[in-house]
PDB file of N, CA and C in Angstrom:
ATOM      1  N   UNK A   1     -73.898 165.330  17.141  1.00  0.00           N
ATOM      2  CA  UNK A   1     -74.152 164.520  15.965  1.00  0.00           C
ATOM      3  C   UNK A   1     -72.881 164.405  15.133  1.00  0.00           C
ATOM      4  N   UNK A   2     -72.528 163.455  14.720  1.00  0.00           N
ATOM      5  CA  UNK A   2     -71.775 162.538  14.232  1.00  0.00           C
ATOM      6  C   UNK A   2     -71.152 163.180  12.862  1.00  0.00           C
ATOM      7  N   UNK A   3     -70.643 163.466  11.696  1.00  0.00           N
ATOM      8  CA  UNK A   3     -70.071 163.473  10.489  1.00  0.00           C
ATOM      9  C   UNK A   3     -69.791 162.683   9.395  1.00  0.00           C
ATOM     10  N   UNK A   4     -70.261 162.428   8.399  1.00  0.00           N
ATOM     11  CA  UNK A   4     -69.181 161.252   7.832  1.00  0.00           C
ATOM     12  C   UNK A   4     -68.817 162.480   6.166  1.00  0.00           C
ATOM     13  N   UNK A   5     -67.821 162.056   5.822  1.00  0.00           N
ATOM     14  CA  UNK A   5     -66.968 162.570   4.657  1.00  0.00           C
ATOM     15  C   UNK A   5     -66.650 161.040   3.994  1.00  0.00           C
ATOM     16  N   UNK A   6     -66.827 161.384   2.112  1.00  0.00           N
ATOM     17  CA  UNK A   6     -66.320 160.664   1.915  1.00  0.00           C
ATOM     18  C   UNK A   6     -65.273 160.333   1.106  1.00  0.00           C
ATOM     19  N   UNK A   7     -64.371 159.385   0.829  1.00  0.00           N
ATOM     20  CA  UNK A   7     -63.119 159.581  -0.037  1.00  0.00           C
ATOM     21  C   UNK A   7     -63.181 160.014  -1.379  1.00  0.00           C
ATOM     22  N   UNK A   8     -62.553 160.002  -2.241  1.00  0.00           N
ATOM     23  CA  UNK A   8     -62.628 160.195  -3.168  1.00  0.00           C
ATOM     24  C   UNK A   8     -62.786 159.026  -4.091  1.00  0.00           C
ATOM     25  N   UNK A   9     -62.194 157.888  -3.905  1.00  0.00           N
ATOM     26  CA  UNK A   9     -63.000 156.102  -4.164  1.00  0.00           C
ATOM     27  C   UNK A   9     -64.241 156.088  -3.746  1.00  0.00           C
ATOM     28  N   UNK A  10     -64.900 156.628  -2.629  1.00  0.00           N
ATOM     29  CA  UNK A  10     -65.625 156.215  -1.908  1.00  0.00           C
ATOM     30  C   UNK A  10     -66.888 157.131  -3.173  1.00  0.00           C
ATOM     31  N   UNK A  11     -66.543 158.310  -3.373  1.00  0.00           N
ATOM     32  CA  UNK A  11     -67.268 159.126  -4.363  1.00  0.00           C
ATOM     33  C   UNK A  11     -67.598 158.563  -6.196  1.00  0.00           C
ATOM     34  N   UNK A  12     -66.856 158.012  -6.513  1.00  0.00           N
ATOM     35  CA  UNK A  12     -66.374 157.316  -7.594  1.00  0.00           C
ATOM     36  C   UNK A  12     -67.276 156.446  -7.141  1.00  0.00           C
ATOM     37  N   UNK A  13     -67.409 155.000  -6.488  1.00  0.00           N
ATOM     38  CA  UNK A  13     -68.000 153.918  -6.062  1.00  0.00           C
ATOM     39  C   UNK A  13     -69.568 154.352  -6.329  1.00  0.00           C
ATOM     40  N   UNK A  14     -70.062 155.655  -5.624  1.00  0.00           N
ATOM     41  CA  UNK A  14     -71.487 155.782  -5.687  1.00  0.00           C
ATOM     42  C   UNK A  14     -72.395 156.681  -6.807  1.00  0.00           C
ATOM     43  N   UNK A  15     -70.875 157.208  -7.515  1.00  0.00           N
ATOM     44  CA  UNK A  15     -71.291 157.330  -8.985  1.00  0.00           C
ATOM     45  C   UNK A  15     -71.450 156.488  -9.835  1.00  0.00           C
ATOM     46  N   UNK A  16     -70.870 155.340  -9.619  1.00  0.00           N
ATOM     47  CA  UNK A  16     -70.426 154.055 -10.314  1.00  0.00           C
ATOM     48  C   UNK A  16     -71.988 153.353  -9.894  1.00  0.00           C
ATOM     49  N   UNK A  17     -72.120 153.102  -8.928  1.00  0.00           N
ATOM     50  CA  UNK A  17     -73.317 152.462  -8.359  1.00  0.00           C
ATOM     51  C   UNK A  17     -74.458 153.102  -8.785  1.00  0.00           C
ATOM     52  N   UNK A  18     -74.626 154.227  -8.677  1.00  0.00           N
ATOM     53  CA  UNK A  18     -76.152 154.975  -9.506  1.00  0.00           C
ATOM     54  C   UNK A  18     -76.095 155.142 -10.833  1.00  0.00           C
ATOM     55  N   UNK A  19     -75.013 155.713 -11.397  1.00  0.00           N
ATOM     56  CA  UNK A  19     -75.247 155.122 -12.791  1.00  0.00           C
ATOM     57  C   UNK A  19     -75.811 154.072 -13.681  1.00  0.00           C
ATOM     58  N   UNK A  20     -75.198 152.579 -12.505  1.00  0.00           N
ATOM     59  CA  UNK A  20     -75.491 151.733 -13.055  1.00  0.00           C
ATOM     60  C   UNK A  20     -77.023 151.249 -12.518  1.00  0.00           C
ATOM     61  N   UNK A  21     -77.775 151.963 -11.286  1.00  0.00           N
ATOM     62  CA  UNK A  21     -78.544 151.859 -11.040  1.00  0.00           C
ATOM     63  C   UNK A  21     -80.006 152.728 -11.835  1.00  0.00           C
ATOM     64  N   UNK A  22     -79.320 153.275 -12.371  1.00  0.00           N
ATOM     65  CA  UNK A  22     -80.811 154.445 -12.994  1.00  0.00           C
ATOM     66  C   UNK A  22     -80.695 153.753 -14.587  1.00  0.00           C
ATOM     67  N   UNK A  23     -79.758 153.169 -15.017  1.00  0.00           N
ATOM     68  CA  UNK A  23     -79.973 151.912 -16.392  1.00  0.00           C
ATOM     69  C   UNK A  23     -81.621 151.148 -16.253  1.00  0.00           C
ATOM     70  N   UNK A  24     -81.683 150.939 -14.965  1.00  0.00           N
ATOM     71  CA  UNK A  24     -82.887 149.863 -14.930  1.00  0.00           C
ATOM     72  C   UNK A  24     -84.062 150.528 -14.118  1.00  0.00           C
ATOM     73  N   UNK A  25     -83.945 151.492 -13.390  1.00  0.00           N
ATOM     74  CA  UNK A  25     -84.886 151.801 -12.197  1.00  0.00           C
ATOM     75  C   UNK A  25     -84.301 153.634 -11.543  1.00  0.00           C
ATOM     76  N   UNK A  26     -84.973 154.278 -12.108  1.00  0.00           N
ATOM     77  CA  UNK A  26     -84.155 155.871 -11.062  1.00  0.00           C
ATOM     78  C   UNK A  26     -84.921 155.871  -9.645  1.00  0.00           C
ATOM     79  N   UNK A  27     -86.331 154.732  -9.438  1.00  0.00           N
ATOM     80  CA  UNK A  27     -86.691 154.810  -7.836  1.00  0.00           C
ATOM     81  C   UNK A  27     -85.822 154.222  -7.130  1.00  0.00           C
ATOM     82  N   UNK A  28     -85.146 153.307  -7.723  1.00  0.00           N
ATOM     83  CA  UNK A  28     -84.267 152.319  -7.059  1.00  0.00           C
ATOM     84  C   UNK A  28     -83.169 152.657  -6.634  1.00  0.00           C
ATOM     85  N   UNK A  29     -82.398 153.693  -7.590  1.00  0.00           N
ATOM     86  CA  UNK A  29     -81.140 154.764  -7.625  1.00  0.00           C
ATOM     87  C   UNK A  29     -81.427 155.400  -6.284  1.00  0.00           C
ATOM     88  N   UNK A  30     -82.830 155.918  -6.357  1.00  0.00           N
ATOM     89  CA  UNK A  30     -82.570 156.892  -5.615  1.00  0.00           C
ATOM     90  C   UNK A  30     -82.821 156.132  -4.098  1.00  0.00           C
ATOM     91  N   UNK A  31     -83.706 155.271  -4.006  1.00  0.00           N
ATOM     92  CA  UNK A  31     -84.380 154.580  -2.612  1.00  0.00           C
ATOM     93  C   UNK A  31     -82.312 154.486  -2.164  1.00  0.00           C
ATOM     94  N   UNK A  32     -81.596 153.478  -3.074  1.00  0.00           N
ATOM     95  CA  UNK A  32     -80.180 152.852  -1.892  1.00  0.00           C
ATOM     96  C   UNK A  32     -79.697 154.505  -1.943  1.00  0.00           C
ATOM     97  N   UNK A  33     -79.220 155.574  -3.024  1.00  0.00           N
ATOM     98  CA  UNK A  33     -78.710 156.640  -2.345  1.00  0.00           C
ATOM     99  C   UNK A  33     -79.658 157.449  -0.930  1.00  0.00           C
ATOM    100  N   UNK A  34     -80.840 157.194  -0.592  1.00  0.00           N
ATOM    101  CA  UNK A  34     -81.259 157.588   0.752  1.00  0.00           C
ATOM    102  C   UNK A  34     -80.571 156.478   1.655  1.00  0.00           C
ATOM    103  N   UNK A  35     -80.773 155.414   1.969  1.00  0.00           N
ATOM    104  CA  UNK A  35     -80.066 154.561   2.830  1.00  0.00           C
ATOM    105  C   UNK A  35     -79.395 154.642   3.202  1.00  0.00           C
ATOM    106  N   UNK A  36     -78.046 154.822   2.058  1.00  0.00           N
ATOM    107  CA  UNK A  36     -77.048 154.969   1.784  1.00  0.00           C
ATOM    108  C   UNK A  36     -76.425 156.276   2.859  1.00  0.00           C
ATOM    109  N   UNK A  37     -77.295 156.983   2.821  1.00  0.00           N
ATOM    110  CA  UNK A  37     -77.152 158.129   3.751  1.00  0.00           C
ATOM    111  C   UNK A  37     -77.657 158.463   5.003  1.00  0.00           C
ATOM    112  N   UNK A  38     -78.937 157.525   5.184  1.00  0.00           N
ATOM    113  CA  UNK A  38     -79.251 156.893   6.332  1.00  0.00           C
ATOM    114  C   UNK A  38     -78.489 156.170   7.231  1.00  0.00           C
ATOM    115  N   UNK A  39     -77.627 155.621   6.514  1.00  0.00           N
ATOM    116  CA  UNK A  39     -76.669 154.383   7.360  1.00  0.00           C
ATOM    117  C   UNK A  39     -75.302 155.717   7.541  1.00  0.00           C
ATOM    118  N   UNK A  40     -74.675 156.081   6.802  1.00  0.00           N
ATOM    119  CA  UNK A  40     -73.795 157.093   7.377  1.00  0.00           C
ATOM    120  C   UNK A  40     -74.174 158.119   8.052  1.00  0.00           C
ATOM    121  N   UNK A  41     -75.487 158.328   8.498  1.00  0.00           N
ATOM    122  CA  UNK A  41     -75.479 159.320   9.173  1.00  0.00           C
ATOM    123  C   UNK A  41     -75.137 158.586  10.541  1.00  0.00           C
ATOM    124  N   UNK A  42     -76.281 156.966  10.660  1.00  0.00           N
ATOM    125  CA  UNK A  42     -76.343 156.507  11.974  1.00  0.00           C
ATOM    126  C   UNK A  42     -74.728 155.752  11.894  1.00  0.00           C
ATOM    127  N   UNK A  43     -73.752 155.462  11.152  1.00  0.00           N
ATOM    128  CA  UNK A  43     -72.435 155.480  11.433  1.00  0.00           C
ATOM    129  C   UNK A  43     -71.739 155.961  12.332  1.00  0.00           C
ATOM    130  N   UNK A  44     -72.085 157.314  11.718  1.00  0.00           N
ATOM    131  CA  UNK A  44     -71.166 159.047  12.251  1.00  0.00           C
ATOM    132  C   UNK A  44     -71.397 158.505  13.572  1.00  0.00           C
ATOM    133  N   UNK A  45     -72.688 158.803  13.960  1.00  0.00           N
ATOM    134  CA  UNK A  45     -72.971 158.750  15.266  1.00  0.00           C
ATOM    135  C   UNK A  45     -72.729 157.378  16.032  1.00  0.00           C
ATOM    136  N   UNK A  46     -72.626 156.485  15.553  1.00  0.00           N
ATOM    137  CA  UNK A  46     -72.044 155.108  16.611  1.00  0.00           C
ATOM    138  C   UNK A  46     -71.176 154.141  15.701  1.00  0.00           C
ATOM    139  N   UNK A  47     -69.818 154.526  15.237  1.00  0.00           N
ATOM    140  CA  UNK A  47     -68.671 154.247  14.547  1.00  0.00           C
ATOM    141  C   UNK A  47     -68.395 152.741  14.717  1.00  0.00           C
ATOM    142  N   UNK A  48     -68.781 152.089  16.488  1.00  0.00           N
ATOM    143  CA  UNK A  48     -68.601 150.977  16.486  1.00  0.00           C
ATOM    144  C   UNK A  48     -69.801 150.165  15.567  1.00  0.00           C
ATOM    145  N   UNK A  49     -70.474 150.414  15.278  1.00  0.00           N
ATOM    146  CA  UNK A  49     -71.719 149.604  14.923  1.00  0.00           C
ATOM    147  C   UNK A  49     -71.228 148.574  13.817  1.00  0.00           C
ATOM    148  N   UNK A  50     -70.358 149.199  12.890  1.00  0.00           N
ATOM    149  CA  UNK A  50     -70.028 147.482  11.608  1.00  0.00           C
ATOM    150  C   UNK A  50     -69.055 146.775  12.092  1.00  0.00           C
ATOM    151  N   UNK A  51     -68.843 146.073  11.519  1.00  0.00           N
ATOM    152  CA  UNK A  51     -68.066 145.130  11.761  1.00  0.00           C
ATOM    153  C   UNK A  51     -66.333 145.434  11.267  1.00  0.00           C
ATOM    154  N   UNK A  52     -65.829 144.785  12.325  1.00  0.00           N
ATOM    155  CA  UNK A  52     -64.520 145.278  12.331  1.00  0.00           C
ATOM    156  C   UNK A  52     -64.272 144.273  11.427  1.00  0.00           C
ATOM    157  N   UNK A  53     -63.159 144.820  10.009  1.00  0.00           N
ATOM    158  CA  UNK A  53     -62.434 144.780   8.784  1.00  0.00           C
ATOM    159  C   UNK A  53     -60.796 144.815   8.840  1.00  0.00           C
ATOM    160  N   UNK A  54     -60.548 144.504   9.998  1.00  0.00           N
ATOM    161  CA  UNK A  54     -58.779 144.594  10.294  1.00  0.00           C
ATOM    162  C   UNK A  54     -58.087 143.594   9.565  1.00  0.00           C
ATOM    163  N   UNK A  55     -58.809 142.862   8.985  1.00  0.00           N
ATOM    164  CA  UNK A  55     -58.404 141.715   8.245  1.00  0.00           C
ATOM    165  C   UNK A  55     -57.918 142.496   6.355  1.00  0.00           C
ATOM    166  N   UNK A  56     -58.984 143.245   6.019  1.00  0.00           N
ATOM    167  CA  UNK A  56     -58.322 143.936   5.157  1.00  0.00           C
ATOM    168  C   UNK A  56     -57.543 145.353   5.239  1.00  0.00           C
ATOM    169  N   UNK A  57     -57.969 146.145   6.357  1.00  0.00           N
ATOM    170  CA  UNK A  57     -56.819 147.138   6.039  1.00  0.00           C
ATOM    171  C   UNK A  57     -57.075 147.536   7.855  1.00  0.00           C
ATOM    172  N   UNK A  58     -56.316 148.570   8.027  1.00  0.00           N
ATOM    173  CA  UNK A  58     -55.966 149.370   9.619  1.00  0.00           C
ATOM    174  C   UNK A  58     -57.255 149.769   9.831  1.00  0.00           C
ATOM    175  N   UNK A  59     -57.948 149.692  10.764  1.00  0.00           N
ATOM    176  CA  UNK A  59     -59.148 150.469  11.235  1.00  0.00           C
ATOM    177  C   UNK A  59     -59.990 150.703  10.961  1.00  0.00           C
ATOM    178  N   UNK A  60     -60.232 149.563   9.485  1.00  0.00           N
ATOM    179  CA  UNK A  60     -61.530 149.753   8.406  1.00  0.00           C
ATOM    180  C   UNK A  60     -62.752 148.621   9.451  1.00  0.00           C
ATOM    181  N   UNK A  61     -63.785 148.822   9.047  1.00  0.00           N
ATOM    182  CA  UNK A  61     -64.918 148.594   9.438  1.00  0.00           C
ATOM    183  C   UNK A  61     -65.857 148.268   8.239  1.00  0.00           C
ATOM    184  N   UNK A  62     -67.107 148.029   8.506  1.00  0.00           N
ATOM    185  CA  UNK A  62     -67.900 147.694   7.542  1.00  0.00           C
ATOM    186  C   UNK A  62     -69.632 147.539   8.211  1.00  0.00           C
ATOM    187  N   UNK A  63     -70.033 148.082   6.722  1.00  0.00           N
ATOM    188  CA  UNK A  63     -71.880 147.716   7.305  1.00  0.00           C
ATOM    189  C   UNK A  63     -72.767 147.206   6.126  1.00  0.00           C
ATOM    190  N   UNK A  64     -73.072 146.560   5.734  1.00  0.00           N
ATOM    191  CA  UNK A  64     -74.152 146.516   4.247  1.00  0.00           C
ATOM    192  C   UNK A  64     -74.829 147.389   4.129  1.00  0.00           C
ATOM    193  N   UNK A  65     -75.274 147.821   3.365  1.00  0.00           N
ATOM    194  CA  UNK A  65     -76.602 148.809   3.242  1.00  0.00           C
ATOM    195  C   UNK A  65     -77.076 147.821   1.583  1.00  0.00           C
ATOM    196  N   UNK A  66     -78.485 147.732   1.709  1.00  0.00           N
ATOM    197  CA  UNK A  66     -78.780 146.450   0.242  1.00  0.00           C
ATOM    198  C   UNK A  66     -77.925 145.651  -0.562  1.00  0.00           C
ATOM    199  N   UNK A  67     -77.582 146.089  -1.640  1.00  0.00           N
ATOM    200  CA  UNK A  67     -76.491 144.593  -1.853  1.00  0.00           C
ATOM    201  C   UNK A  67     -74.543 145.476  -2.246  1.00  0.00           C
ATOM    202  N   UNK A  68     -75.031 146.158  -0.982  1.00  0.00           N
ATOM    203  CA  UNK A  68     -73.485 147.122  -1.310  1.00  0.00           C
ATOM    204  C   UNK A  68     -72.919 147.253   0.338  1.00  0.00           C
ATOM    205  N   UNK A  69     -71.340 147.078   0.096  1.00  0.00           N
ATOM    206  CA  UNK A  69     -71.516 147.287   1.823  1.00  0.00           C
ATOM    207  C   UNK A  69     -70.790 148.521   1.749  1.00  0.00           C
ATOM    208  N   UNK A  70     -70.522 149.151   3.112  1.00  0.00           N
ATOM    209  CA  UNK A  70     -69.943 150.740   3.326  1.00  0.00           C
ATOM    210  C   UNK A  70     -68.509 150.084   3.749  1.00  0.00           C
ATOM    211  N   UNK A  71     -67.524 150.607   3.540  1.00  0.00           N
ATOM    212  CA  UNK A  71     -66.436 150.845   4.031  1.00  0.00           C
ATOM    213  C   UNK A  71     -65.728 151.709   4.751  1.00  0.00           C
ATOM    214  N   UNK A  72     -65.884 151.609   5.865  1.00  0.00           N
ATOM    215  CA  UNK A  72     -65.302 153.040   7.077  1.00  0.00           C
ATOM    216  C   UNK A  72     -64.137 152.932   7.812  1.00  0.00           C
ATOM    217  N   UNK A  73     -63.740 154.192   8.247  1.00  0.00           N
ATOM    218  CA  UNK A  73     -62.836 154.640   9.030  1.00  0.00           C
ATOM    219  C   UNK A  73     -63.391 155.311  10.582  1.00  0.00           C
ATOM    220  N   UNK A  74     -63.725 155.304  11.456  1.00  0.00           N
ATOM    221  CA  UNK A  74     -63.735 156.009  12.169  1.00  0.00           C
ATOM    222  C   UNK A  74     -62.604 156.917  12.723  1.00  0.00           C
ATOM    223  N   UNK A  75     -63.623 158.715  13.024  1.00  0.00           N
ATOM    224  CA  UNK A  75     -62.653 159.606  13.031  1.00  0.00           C
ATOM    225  C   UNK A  75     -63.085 159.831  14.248  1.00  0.00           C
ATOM    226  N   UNK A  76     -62.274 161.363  14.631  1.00  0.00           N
ATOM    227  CA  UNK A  76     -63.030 162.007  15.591  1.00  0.00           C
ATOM    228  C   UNK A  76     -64.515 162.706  15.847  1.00  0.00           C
ATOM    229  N   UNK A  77     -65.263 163.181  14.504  1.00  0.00           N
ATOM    230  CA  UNK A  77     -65.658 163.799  14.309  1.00  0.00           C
ATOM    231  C   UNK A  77     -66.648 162.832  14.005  1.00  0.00           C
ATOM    232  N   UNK A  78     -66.312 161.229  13.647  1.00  0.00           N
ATOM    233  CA  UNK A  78     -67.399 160.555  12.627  1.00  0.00           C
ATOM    234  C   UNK A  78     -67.110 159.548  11.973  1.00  0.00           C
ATOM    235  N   UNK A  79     -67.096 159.336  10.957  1.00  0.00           N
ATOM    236  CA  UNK A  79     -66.380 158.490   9.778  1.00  0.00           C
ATOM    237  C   UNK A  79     -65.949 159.176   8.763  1.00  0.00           C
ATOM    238  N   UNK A  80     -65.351 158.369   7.860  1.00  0.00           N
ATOM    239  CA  UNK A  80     -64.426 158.596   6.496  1.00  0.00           C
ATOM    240  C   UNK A  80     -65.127 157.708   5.697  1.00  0.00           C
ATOM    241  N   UNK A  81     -65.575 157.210   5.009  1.00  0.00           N
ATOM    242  CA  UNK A  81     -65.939 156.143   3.925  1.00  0.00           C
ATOM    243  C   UNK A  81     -65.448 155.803   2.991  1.00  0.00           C
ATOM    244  N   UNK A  82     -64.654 155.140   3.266  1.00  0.00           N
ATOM    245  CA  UNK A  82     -63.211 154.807   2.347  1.00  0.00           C
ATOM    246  C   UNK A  82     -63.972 154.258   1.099  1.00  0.00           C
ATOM    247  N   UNK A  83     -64.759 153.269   1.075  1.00  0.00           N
ATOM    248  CA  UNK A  83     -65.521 152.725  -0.368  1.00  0.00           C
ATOM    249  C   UNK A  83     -66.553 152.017  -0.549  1.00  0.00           C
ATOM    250  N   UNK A  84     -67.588 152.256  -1.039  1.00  0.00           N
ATOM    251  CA  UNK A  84     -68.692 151.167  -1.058  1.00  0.00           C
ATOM    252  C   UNK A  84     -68.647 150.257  -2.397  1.00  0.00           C
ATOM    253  N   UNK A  85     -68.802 149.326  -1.579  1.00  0.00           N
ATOM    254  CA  UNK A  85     -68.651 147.781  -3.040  1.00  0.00           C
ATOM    255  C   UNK A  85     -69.412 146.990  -2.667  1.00  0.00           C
ATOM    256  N   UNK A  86     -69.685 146.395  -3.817  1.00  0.00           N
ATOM    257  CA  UNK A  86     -70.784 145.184  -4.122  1.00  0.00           C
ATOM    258  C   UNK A  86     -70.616 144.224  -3.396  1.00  0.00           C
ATOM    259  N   UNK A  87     -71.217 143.690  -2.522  1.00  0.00           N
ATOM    260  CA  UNK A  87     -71.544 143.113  -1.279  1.00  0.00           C
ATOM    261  C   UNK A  87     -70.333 141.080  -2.608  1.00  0.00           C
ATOM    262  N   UNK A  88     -70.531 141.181  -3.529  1.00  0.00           N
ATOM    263  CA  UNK A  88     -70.326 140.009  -4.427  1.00  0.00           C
ATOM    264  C   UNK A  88     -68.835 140.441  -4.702  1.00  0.00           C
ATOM    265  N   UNK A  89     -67.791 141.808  -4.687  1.00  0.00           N
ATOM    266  CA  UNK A  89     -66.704 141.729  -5.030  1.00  0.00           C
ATOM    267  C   UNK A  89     -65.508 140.629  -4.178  1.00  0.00           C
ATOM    268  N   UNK A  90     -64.935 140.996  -4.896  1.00  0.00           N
ATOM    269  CA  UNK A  90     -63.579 140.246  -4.063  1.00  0.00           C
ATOM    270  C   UNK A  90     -62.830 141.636  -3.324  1.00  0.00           C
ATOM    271  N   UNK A  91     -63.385 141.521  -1.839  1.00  0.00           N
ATOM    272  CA  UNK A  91     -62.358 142.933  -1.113  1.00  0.00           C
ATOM    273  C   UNK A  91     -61.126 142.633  -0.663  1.00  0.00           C
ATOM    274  N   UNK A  92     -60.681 141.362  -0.394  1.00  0.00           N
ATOM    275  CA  UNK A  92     -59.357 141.533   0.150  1.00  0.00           C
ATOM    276  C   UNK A  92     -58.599 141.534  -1.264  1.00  0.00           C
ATOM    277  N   UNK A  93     -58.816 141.380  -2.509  1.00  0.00           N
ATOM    278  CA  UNK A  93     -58.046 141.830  -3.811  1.00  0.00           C
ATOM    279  C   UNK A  93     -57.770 143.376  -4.095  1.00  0.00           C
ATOM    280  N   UNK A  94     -59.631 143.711  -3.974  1.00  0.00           N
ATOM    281  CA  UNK A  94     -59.461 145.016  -3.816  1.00  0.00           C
ATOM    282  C   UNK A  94     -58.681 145.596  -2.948  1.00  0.00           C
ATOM    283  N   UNK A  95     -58.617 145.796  -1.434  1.00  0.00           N
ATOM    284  CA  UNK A  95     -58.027 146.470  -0.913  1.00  0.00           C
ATOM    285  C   UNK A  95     -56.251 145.792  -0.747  1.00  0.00           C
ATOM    286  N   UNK A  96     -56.010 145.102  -0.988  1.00  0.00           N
ATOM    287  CA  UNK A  96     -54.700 144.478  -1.447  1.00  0.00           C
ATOM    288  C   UNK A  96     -53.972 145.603  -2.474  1.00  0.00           C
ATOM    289  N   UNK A  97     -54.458 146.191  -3.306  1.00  0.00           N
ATOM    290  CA  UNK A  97     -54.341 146.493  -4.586  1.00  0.00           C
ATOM    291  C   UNK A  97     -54.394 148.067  -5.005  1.00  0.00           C
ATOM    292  N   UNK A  98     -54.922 148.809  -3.844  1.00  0.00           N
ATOM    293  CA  UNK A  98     -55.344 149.648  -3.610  1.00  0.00           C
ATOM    294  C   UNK A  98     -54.438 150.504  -3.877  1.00  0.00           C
ATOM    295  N   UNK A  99     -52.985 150.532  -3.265  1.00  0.00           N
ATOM    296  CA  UNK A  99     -52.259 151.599  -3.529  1.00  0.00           C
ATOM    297  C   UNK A  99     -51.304 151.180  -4.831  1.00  0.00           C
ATOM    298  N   UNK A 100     -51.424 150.300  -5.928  1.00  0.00           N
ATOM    299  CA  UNK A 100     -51.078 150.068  -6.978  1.00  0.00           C
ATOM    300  C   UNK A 100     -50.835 151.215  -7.825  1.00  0.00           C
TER     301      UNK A 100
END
């Protein structure tokens, strides 16, 4: 079984995201943080599954989970989860920008 770890953006992002999710709803907070962990677990275990993201950075990948998508790395062990963002951001700004 598979691993995923996540960055330290990637940690930030889903504090950012439940915060702003328990404003309106804490079932709701909590329903995408299960998913949320549902989908990285089944990640870990089959890394190819999103969609390849080579367009914004080296070896990133991607999967939605509700209106947020995951941002990955595949490792040896699993994934990395570089960042989850709002399915509505602008990512090639974001990750453009990244090491600013």
């Amino acid at each position: 079984m598979g691993k995923y770890i996540l960055s330290g953006a990637a940690k930030q992002d889903l504090k950012d995201i439940k915060n702003y999710m328990m404003q309106f709803s804490k079932g709701a907070a909590n329903r995408f943080l299960d998913a949320f962990e549902e989908k990285c677990k089944l990640l870990a275990d089959f890394p190819e599954l999103g969609r390849t993201r080579e367009e914004l950075a080296p070896s990133l990948r991607s999967l939605p989970v509700d209106n947020q998508v995951i941002f990955y790395r595949p490792n040896k062990n699993g994934i990395q989860v570089e960042r989850v963002l709002s399915r509505y951001r602008d990512f090639e700004n974001i990750f453009n920008n990244e090491d600013d």
